[in-house]
Protein backbone atom coordinates (compact mmCIF):
# COMPACT_ATOMS: atom_id res chain seq x y z
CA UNK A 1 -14.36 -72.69 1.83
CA UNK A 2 -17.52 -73.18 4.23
CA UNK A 3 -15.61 -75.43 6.09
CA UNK A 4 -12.76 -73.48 6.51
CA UNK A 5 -14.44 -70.30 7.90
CA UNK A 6 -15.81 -72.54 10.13
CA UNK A 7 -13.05 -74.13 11.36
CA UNK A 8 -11.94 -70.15 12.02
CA UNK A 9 -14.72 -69.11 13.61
CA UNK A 10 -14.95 -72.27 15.99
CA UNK A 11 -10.74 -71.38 16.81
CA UNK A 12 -11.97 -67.93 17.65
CA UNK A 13 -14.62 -68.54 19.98
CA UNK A 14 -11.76 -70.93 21.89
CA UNK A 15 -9.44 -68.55 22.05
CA UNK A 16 -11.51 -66.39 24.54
CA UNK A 17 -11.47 -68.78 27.57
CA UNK A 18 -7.98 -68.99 26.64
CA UNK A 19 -6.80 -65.54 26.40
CA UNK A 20 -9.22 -65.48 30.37
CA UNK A 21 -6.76 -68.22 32.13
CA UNK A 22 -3.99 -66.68 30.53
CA UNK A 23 -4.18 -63.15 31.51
CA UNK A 24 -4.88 -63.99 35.27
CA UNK A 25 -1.32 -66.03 35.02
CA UNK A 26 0.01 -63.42 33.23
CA UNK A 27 -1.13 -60.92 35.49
CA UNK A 28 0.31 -63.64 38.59
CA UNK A 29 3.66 -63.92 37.17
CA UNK A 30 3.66 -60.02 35.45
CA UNK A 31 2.79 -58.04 38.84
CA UNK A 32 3.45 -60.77 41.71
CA UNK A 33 6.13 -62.27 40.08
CA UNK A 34 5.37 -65.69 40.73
CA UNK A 35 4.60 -68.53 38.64
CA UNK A 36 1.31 -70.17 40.24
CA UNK A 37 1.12 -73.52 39.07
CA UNK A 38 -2.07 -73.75 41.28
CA UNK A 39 -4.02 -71.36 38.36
CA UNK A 40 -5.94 -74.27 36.88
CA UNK A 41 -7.18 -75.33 40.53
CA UNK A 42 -9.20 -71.97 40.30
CA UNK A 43 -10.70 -72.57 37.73
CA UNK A 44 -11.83 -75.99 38.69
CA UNK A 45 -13.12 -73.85 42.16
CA UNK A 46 -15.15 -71.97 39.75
CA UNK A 47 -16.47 -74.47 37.59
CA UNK A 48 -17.64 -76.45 40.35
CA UNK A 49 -19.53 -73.62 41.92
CA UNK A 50 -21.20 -72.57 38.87
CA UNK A 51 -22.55 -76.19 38.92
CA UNK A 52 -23.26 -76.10 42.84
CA UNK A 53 -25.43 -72.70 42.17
CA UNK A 54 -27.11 -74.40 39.03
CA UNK A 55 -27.89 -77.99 40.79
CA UNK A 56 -29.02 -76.80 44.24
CA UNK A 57 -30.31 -73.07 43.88
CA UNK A 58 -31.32 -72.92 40.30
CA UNK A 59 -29.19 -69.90 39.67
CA UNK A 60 -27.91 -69.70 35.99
CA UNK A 61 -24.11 -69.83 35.85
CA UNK A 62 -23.64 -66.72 33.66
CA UNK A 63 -25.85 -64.79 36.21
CA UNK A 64 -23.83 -66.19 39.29
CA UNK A 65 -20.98 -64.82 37.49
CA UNK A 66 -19.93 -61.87 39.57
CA UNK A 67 -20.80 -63.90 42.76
CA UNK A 68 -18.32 -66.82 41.27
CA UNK A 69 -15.75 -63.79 40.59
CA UNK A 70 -15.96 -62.39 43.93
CA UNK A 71 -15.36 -65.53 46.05
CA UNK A 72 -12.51 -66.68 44.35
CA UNK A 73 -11.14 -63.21 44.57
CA UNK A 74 -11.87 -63.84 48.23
CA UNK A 75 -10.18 -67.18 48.08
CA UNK A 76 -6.86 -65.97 45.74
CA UNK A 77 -6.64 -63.34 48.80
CA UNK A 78 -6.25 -65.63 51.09
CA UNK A 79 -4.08 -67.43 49.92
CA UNK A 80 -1.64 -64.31 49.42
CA UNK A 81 -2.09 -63.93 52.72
CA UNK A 82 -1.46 -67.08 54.06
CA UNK A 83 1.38 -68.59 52.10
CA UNK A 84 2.60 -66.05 48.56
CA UNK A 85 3.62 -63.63 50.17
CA UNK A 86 5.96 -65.46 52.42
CA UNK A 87 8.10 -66.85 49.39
CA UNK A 88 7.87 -63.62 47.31
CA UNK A 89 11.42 -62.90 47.88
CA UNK A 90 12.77 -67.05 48.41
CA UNK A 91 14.46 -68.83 45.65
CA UNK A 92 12.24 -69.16 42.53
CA UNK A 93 12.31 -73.30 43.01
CA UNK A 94 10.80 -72.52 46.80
CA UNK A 95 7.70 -70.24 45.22
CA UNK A 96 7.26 -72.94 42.50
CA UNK A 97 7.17 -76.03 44.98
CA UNK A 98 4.71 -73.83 47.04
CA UNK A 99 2.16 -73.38 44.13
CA UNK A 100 2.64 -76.69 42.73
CA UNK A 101 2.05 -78.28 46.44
CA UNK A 102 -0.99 -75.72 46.58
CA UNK A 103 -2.79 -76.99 43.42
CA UNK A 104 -1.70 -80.67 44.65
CA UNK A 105 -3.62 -79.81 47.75
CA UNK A 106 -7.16 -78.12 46.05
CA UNK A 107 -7.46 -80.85 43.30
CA UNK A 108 -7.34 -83.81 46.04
CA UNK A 109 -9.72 -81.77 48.32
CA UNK A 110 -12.38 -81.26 45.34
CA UNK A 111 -11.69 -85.23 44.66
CA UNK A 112 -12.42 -85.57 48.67
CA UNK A 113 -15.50 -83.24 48.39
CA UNK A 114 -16.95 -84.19 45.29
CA UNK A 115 -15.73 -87.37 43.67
CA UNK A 116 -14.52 -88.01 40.70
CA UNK A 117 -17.41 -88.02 38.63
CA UNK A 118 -17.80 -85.05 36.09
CA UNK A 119 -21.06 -82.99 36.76
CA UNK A 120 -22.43 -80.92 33.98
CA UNK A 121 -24.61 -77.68 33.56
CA UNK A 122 -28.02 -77.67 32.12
CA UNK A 123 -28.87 -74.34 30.72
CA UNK A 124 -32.37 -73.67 28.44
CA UNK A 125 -29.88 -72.27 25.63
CA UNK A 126 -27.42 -75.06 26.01
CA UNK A 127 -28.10 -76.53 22.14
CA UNK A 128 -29.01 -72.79 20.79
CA UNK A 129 -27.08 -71.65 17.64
CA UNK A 130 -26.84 -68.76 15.64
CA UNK A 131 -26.63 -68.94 12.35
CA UNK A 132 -24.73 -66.98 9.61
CA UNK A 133 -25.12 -67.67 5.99
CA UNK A 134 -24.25 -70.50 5.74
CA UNK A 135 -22.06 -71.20 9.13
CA UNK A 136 -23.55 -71.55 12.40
CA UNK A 137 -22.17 -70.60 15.76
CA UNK A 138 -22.81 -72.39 19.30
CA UNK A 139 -25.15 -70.00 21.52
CA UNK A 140 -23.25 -70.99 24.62
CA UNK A 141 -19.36 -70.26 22.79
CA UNK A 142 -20.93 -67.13 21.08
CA UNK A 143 -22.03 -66.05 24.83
CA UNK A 144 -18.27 -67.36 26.48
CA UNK A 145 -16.33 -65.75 23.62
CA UNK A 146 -18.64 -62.18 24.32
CA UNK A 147 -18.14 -62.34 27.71
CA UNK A 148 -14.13 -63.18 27.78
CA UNK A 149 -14.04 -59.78 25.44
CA UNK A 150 -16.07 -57.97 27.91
CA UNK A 151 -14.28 -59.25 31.06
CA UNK A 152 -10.39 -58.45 29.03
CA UNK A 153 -11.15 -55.07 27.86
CA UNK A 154 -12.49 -54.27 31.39
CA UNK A 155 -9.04 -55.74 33.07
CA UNK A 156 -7.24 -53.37 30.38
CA UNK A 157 -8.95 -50.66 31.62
CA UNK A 158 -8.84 -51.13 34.83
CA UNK A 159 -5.16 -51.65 33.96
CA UNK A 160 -4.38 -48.27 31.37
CA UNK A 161 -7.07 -45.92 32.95
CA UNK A 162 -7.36 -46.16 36.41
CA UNK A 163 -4.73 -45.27 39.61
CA UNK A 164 -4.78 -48.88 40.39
CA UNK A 165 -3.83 -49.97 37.28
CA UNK A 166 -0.84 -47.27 37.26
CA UNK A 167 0.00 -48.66 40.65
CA UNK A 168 -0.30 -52.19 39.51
CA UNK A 169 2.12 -51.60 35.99
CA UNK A 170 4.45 -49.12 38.60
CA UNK A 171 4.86 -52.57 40.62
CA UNK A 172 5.76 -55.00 37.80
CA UNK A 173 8.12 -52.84 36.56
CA UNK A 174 10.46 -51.45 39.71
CA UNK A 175 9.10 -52.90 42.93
CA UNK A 176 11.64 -51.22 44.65
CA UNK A 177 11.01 -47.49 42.64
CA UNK A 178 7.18 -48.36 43.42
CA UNK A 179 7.58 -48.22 47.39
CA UNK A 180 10.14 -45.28 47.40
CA UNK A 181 6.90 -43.30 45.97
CA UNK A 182 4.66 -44.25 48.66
CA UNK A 183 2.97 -47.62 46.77
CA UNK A 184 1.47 -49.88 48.79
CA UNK A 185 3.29 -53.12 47.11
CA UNK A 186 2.03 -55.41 49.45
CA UNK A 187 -2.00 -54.14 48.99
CA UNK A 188 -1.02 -54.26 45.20
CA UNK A 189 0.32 -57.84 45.34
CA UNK A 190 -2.76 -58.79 47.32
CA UNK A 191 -5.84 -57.45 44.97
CA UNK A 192 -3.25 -58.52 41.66
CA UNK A 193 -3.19 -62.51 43.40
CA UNK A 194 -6.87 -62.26 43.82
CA UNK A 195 -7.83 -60.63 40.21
CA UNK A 196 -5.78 -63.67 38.82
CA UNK A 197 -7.08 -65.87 40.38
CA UNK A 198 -10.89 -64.52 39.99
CA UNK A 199 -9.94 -64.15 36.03
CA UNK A 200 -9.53 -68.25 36.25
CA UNK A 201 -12.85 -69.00 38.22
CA UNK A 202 -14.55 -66.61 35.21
CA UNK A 203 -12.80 -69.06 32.86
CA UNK A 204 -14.17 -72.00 34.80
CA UNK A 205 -17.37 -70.56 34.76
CA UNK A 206 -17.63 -70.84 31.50
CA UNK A 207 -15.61 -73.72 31.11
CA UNK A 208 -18.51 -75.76 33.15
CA UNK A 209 -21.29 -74.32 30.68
CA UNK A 210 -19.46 -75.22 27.66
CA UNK A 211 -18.29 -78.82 28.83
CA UNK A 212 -18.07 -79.88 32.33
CA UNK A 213 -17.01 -79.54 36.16
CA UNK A 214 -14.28 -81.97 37.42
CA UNK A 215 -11.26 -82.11 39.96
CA UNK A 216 -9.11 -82.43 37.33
CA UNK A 217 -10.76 -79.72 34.35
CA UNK A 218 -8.32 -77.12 34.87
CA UNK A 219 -4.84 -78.68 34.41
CA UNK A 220 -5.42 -78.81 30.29
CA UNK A 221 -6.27 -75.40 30.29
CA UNK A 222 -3.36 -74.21 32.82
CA UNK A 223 -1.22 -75.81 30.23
CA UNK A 224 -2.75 -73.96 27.51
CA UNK A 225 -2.25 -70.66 29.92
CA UNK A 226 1.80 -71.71 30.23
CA UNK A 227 2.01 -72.12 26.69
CA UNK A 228 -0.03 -68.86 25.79
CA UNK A 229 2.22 -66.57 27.99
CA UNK A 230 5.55 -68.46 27.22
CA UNK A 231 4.94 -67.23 23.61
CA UNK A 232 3.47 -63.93 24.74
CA UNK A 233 6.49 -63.54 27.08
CA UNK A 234 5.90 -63.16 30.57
CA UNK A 235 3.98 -60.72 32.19
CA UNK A 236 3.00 -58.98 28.79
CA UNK A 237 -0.75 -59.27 28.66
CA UNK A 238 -0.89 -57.59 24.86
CA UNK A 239 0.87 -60.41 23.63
CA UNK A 240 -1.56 -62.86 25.41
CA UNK A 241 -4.12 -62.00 23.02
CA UNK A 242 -2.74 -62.42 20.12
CA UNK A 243 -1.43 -66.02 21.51
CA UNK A 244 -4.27 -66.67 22.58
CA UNK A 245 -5.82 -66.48 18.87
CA UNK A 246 -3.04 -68.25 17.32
CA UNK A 247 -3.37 -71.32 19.56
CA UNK A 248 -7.15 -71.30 19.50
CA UNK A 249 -6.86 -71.76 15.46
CA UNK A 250 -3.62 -73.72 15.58
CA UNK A 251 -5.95 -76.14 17.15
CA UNK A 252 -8.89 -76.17 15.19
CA UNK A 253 -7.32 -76.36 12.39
CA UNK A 254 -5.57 -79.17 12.85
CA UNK A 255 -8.18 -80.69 14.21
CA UNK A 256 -10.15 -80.13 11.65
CA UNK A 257 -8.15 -80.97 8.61
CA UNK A 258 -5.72 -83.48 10.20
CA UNK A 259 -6.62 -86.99 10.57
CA UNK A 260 -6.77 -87.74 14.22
CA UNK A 261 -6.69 -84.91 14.89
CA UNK A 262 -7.30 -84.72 18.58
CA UNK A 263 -3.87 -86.34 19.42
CA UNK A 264 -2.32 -84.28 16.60
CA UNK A 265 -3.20 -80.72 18.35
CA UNK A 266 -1.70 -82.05 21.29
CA UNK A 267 1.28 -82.38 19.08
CA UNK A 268 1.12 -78.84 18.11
CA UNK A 269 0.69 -77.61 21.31
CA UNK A 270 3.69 -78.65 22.24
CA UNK A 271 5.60 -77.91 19.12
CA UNK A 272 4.61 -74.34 19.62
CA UNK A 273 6.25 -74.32 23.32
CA UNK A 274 9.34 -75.44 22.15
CA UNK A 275 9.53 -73.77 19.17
CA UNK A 276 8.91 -70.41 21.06
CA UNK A 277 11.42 -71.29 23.56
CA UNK A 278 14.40 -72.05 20.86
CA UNK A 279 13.07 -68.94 19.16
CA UNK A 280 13.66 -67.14 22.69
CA UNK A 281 16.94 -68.56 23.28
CA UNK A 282 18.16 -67.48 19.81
CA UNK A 283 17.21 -64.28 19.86
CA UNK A 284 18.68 -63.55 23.95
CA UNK A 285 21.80 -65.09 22.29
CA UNK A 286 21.51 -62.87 18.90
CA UNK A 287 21.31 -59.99 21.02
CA UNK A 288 24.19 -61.03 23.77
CA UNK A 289 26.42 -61.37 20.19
CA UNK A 290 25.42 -58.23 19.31
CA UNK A 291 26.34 -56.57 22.28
């Protein structure tokens, strides 16, 4: 039984970087309406300068958070300005060969800049635990998983309570409705890009505390983020939660209990996609039936 709560508590605490990358691509394809393959890439911009703050100005990564947030924010701007916003309205294969070429084009400059090699984060509370009963808890996953709350029930705020959060939900529903009412869709588009892709460098933040910087660290947990909002459906960050949980203890269960398990939640990672997707397809052609 030990184990077991465990095993839940350990799929919890995952599930909060998770549910991070996946709201700032659900946010991406929800307001923007574009699928940005480059959303791991941001992360890996974020892990890496969590580690560049830690290994040559000494600055903890948690408390060069905000800074971490704001450049990429910075960064996800620009790159609205520079090339999303000149597909938005192209054929959906043009905006996903722009994104895709995008991330092609960060990963091989970070492999340019700074090798190959992983680099890691040394942090005084790096082995802390916390212990309860008889289970223990990671310091560092315990701090990620309290953070990711605080950082998602900030963007639902934001989101439910405040005029640019109207403005933002006004947009992903009627983009058209949104500018006959005097919305600024393009400002809207702009600070949406740049809170997705500040919501992955977060992730990566964390992501470099918890295991490591690389060129490459953000492609598994893009995947993850596809997954997450393909069984969420797109755009609807409630659901995101909720998928995020279910894959964060899909995994560690079946890593836990499943001999070889590693390869095995690979396995169910994918059997969830395509399970979701048939599930999808049977209920749009349920409905068309019905209808």
């Amino acid at each position: 039984m030990e184990l077991f709560l465990q095993t839940l508590i350990n799929g919890l605490l995952q599930s909060g970087i998770y549910a991070l990358v996946a709201s700032g691509l659900a946010l991406a394809v929800g307001v923007v309406g574009i699928v940005n393959f480059a959303h791991g890439e941001y992360l890996m911009i974020g892990a890496f300068l969590a580690w560049a703050g830690s290994a040559y100005f000494g600055i903890d990564p948690l408390l060069a958070l905000p800074l971490v947030a704001l450049a990429v924010f910075g960064v996800g701007a620009l790159t609205y300005r520079v090339s999303i916003r000149h597909v938005l309205l192209a054929p959906e294969l043009n905006q996903m060969l722009l994104t895709f070429g995008l991330g092609i084009l960060l990963q091989n400059l970070a492999l340019m800049i700074m090798g190959g090699n992983t680099r890691t984060v040394s942090t005084p509370y790096q082995a802390s635990s916390l212990s309860l009963g008889e289970l223990s808890v990671g310091g560092p996953k315990a701090i990620a998983f309290g953070l990711a709350v605080l950082i998602l029930g900030a963007l639902y705020g934001v989101l439910y309570r405040t005029t640019l959060g109207r403005q933002m939900r006004a947009v992903a529903q009627n983009r058209r409705g949104a500018q006959l009412i005097g919305i600024d869709v393009d400002r809207v588009y702009l600070l949406a890009f740049g809170v997705s892709c500040a919501l992955a460098a977060v992730a990566g933040v964390l992501v470099s505390v918890l295991l490591f910087a690389s060129p490459t660290v953000g492609l598994v947990f893009a995947l993850k983020a596809f997954a997450i909002i393909v069984m969420a459906g797109l755009g609807n960050l409630t659901g995101v939660l909720w998928a995020s949980v279910i894959l964060g203890l899909s995994e560690a269960l079946v890593q836990t209990y499943v001999p070889g398990g590693g390869g095995w939640s690979d396995a169910v990672f994918f059997l969830m996609i395509f399970g979701t997707l048939v599930w999808r397809s049977y209920q749009g052609a349920f409905f068309r039936r019905a209808t």
